[in-house]
Protein backbone atom coordinates (compact mmCIF):
# COMPACT_ATOMS: atom_id res chain seq x y z
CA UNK A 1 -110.96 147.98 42.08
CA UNK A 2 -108.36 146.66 44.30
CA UNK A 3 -106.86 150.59 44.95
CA UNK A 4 -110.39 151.20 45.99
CA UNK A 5 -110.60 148.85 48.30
CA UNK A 6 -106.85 150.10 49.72
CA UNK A 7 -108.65 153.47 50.02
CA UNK A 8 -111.42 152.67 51.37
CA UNK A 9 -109.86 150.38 53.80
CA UNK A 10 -106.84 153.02 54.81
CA UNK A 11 -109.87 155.55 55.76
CA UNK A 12 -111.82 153.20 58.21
CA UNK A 13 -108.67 152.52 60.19
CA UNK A 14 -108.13 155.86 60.24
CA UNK A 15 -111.71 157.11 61.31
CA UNK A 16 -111.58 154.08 63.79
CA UNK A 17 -108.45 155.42 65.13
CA UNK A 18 -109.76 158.81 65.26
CA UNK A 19 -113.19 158.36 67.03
CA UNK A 20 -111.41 156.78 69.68
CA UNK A 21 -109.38 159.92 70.11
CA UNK A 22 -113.11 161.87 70.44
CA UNK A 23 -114.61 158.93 72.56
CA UNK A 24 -111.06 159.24 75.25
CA UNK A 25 -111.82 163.15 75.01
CA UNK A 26 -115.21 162.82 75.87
CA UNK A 27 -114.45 160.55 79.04
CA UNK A 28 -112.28 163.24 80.21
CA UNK A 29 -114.73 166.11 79.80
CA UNK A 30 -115.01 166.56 84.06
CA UNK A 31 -111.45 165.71 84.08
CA UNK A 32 -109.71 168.65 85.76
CA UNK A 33 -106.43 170.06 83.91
CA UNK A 34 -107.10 167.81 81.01
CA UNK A 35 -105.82 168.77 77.85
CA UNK A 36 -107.54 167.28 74.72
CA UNK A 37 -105.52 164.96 71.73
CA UNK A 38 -105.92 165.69 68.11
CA UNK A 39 -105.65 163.00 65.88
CA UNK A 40 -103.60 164.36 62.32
CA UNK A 41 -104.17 162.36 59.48
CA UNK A 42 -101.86 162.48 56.17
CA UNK A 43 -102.26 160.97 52.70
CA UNK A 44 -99.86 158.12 51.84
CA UNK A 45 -97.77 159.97 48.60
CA UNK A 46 -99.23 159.99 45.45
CA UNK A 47 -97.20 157.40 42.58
CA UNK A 48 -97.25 157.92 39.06
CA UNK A 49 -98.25 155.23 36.75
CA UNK A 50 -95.86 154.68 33.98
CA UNK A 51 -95.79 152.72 30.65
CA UNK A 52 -93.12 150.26 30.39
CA UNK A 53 -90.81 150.56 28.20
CA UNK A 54 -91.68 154.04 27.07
CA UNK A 55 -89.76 156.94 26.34
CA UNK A 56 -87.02 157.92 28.98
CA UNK A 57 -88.11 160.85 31.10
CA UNK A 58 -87.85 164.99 29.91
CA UNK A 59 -85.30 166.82 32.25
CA UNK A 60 -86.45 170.07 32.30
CA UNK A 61 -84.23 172.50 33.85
CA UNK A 62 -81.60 170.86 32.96
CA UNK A 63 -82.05 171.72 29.22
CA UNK A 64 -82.91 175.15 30.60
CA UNK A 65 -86.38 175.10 29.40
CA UNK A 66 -88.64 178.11 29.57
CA UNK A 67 -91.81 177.40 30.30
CA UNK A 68 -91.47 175.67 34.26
CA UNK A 69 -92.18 179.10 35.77
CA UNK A 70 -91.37 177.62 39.33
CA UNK A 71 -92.88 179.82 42.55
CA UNK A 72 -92.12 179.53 45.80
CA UNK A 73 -92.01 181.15 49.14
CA UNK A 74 -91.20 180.63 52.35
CA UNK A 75 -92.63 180.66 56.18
CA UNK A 76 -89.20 180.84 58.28
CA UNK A 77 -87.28 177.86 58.00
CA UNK A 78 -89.86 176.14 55.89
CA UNK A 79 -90.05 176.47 51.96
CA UNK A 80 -92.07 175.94 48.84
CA UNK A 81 -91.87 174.99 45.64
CA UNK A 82 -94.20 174.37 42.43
CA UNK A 83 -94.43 173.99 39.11
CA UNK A 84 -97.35 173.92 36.64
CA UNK A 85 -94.58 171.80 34.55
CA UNK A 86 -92.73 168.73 35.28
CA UNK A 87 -92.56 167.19 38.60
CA UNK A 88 -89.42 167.48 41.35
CA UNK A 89 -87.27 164.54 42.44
CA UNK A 90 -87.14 163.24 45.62
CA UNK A 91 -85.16 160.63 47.00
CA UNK A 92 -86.82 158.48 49.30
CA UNK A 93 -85.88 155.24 51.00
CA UNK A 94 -87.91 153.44 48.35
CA UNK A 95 -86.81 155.15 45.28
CA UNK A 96 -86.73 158.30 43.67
CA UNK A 97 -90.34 160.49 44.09
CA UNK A 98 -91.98 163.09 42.04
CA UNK A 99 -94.81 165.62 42.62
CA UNK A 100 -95.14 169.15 41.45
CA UNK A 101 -95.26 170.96 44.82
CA UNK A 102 -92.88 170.58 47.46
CA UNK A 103 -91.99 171.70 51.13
CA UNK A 104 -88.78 171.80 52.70
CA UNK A 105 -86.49 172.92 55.27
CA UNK A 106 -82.53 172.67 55.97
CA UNK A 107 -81.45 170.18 58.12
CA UNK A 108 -78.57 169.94 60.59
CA UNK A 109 -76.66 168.52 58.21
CA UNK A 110 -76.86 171.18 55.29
CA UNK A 111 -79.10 169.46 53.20
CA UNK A 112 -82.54 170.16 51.28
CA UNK A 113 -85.24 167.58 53.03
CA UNK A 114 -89.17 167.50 52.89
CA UNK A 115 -90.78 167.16 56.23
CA UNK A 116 -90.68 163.34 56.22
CA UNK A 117 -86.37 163.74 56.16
CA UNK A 118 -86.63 162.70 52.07
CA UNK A 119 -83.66 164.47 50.25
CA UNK A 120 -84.91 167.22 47.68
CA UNK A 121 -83.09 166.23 44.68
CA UNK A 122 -81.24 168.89 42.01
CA UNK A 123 -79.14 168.50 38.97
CA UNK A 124 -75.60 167.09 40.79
CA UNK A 125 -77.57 164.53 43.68
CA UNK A 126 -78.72 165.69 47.07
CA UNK A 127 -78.75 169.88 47.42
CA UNK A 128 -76.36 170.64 50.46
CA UNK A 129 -76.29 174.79 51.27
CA UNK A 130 -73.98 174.37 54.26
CA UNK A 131 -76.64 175.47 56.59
CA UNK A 132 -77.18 178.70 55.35
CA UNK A 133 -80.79 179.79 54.77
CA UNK A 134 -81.59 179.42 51.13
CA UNK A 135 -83.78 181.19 47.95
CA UNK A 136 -85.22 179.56 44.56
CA UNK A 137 -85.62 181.41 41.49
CA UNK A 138 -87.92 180.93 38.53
CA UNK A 139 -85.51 178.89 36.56
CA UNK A 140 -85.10 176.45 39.52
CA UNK A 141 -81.82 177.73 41.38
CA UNK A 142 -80.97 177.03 44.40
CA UNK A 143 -79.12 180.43 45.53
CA UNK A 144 -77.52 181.01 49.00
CA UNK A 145 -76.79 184.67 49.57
CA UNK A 146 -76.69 185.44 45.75
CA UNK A 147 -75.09 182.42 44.66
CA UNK A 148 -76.40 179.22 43.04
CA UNK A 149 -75.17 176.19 44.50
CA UNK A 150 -77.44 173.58 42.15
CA UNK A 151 -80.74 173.99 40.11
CA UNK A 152 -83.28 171.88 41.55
CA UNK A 153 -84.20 168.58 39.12
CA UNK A 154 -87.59 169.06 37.46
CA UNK A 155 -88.30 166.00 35.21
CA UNK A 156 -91.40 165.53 33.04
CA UNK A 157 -92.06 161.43 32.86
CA UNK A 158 -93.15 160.95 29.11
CA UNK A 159 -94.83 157.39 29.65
CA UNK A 160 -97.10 159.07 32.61
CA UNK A 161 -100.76 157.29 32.74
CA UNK A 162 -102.07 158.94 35.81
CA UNK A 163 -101.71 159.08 39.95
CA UNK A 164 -101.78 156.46 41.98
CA UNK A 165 -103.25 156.94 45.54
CA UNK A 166 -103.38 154.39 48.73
CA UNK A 167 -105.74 156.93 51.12
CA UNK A 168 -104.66 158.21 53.85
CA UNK A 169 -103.20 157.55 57.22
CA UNK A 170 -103.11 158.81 60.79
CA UNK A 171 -99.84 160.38 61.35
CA UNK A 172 -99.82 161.19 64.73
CA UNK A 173 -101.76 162.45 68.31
CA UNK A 174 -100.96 165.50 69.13
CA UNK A 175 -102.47 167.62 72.55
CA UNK A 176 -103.74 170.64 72.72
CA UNK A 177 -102.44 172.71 75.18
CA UNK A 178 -105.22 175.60 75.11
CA UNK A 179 -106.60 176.84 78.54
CA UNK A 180 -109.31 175.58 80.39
CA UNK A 181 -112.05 177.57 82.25
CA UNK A 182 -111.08 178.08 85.90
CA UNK A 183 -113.66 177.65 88.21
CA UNK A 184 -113.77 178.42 91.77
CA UNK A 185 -113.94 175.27 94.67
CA UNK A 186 -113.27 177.58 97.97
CA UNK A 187 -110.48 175.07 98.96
CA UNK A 188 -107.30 177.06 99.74
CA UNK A 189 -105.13 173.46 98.58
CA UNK A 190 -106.70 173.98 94.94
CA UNK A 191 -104.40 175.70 92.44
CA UNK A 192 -104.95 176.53 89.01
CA UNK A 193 -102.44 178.21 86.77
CA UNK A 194 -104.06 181.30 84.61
CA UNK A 195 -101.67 181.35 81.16
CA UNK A 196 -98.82 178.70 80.43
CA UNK A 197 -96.85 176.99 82.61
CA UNK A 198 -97.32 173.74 84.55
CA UNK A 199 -96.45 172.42 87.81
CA UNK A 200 -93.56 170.04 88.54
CA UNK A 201 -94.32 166.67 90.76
CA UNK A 202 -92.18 164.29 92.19
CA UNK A 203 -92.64 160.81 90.94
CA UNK A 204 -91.05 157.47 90.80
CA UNK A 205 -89.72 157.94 87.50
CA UNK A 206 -88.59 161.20 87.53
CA UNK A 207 -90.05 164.67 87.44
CA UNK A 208 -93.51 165.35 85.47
CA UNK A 209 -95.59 168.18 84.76
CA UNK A 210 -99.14 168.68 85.16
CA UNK A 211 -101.80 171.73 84.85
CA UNK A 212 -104.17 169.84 87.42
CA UNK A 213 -103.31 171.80 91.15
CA UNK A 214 -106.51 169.55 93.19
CA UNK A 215 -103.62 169.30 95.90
CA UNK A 216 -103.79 168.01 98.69
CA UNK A 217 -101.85 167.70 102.61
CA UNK A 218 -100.37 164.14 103.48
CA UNK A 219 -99.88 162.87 106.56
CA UNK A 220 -96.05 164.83 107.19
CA UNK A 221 -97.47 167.56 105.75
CA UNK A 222 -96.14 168.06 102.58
CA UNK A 223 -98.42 169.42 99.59
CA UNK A 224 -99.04 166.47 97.33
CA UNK A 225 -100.97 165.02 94.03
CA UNK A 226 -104.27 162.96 94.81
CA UNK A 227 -101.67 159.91 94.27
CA UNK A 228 -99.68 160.98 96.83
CA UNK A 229 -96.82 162.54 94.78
CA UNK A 230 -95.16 165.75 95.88
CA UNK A 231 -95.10 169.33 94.26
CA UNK A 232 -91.77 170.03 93.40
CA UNK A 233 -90.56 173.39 94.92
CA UNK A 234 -88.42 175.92 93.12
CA UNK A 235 -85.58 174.91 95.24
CA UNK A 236 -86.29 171.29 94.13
CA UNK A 237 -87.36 170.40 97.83
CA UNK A 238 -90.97 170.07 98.27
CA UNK A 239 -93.57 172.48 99.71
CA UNK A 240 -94.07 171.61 103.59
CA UNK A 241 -97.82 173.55 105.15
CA UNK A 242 -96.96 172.90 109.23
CA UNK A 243 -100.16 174.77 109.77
CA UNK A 244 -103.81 174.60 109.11
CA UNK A 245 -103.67 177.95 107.06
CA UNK A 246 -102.73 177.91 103.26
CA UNK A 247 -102.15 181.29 101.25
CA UNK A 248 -100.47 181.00 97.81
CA UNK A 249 -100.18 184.14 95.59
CA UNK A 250 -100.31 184.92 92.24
CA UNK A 251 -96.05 183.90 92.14
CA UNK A 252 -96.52 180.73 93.42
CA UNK A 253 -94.73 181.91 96.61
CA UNK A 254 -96.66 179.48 99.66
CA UNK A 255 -97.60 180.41 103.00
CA UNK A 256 -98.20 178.21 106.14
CA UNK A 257 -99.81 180.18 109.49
CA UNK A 258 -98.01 183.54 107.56
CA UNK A 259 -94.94 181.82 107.55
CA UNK A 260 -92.66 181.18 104.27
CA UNK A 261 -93.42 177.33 103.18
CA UNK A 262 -91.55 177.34 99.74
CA UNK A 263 -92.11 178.69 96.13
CA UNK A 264 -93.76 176.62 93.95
CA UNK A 265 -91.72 174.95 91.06
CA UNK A 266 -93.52 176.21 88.00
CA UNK A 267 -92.33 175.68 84.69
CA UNK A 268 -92.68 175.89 80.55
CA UNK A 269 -91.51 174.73 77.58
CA UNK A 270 -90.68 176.86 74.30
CA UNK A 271 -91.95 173.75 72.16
CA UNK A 272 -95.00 171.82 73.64
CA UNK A 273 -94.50 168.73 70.81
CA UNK A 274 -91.73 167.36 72.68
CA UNK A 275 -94.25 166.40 75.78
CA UNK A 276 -96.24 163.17 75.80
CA UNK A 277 -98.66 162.17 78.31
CA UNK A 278 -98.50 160.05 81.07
CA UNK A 279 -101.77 159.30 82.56
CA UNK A 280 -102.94 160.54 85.54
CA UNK A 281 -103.09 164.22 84.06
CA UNK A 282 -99.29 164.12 83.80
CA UNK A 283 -96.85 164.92 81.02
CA UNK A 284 -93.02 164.04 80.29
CA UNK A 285 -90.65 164.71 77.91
CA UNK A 286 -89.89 162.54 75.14
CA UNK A 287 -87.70 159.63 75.66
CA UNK A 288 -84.21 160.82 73.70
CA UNK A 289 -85.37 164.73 73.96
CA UNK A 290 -83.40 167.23 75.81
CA UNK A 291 -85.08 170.08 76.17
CA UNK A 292 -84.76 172.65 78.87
CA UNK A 293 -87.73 173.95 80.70
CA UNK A 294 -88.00 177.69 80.76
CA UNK A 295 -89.70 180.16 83.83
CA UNK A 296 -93.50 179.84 83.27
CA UNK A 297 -95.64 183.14 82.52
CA UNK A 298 -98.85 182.09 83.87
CA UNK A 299 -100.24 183.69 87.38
CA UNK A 300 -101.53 180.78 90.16
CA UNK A 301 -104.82 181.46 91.12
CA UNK A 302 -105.50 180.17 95.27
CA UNK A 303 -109.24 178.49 95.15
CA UNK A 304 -109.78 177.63 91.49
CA UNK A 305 -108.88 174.60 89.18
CA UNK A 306 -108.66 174.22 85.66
CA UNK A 307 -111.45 172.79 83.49
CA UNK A 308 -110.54 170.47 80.73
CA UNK A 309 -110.24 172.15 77.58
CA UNK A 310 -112.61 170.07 75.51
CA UNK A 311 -116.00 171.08 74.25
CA UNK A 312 -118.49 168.30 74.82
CA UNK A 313 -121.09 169.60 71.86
CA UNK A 314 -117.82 170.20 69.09
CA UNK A 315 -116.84 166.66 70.17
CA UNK A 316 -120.33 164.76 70.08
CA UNK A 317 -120.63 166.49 66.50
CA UNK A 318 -116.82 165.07 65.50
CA UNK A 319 -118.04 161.51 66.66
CA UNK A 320 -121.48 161.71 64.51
CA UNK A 321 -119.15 162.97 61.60
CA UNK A 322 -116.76 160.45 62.00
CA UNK A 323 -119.26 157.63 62.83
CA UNK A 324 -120.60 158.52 59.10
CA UNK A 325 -117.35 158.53 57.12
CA UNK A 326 -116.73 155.28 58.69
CA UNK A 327 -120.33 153.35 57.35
CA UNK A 328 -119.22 155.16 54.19
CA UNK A 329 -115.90 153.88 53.98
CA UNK A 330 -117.65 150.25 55.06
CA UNK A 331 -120.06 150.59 52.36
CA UNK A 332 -117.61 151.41 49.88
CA UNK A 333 -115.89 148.24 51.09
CA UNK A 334 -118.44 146.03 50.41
CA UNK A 335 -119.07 147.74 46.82
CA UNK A 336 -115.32 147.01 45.67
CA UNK A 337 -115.29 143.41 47.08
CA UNK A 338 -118.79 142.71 45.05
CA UNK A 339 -117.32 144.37 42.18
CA UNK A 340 -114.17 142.00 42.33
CA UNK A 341 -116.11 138.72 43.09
CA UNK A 342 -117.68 139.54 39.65
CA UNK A 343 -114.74 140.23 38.07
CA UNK A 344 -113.83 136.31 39.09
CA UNK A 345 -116.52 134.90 38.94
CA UNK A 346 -118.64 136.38 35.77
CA UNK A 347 -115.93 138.21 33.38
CA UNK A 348 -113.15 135.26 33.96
CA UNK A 349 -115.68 132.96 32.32
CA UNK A 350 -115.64 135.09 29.05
């Protein structure tokens, strides 16, 4: 009863955390340039419940048994693994973990780790290839270009009474960077960008990137942000328009009265989860991630701006959906807490 209420609980902070994702997407429907967030949600790991004081646990592969039939595969640097016998080992910060499927990679250091940067566990301690891409067998081996450096640890716990599961979680918000419409405003100072790429602004802590171009001309005549930062130029000087006439082609290249004004600073980035936003339809890097931006591909497009990239209907059905789970989750709530006030209350008398 008490898991249940762990469960249940776990899954209403998570809905609540997710319809406010929908509700902050929905606000910024009109928004131009914005990109939407995706909340991802995980299940906390699964625990085995054990008798104590039972039998000690079955090493499998290490008495070379016959019947684990492992598979696995792999999608470039990430791996499988299962078994339809035994569990693997994983060390973890709060003990050794088993489950009968696994993913991992190789990490900088040479070693076997899942995704959460847990150690994958064989028969001499933590699997190191030396950073060489690796293959598993049937029988559990480890083997980097031909040869086995360890056999992965497959136990089978004896004393096993079941799985243990606390719900799930939200992991983390991640944006999607998919294009928005562009529509057409007959301003020459609106910019859109058609295919990836952002633009780079000026601000007072440090460069930022942004796919919303409603520019604008300051008072010294330099092209600006609606907050009054500046566009970035290629030359990382900033885009002065002297004259009343604005022409910006497809390269980004400007034009003031037919004269030269600049080349816009456009940018991209090979791997768009290292940005976070900012606010203001801006986007940085992470703090303590060094990653250099590469020549954008996308095509500016004079007289348009980009749409946000969030369906209103697909979002208003994700809130009704969400909204449900939740009175579920609440219901479920008060169930288990009934449930345990008779457990006190009635059964403790007997």
């Amino acid at each position: 009863m008490i898991r249940g209420l762990y469960i249940s609980a776990s899954s209403a902070v998570a809905e609540t955390k997710r319809i406010d994702v929908i509700a902050n997407n929905i606000a910024n429907v009109n928004t131009t340039g914005y990109k939407k967030d995706v909340m991802v949600t995980q299940s906390f790991p699964e625990i085995l419940i054990s008798k104590i004081n039972g039998w000690p646990d079955k090493d499998l592969l290490a008495r070379k048994a016959s019947d684990t039939g492992i598979e696995s595969g792999n999608n470039g640097t990430i791996y499988t693994a299962s078994t339809p016998s035994g569990y693997f080992n994983v060390e973890t910060r709060q003990g050794i973990s088993r489950s009968s499927r696994i993913g991992f990679s190789v990490n900088e250091e040479g070693f076997l780790v899942t995704p959460q940067g847990n150690y994958i566990l064989g028969q001499n301690g933590r699997i190191n290839t030396g950073g060489a891409a690796v293959t598993v067998d049937a029988s559990g081996q480890v083997l980097v270009d031909g040869t086995a450096v360890d056999r992965l640890k497959v136990s089978k716990p004896l004393n096993v009474l079941g799985h243990l599961s606390y719900g799930i979680r939200s992991s983390e918000v991640k944006i999607n960077f998919e294009q928005g419409q562009l529509f057409p405003t007959e301003n020459s100072f609106d910019l859109a960008l058609r295919g990836k790429g952002f633009f780079c602004i000026e601000t007072p802590e440090g460069e930022r990137y942004t796919r919303s171009g409603d520019f604008t001309k300051d008072a010294e005549g330099y092209l600006v942000t609606k907050e009054g930062y500046k566009v970035l130029a290629e030359d990382n000087g900033y885009i002065n328009v002297n004259g009343s006439d604005l022409i910006v082609n497809e390269k980004g290249e400007v034009y003031s009265d037919a004269q030269p004004a600049g080349k816009l600073k456009l940018v991209d980035f090979d791997d768009y989860t290292v940005l976070r936003k900012e606010g203001n339809g801006l986007v940085r890097l992470e703090e303590g991630i060094e990653a250099e931006p590469v020549e954008a591909a996308g095509m500016v497009q004079q007289g348009f701006l980009e749409s946000s990239n969030v369906n209103s209907v697909k979002e208003m059905v994700e809130m009704l959906t969400m909204m449900r789970t939740y009175e579920a989750n609440q219901k479920m709530i008060k169930i288990h807490d009934e449930l345990v006030g008779k457990a006190v209350n009635e059964i403790a008398r007997v």
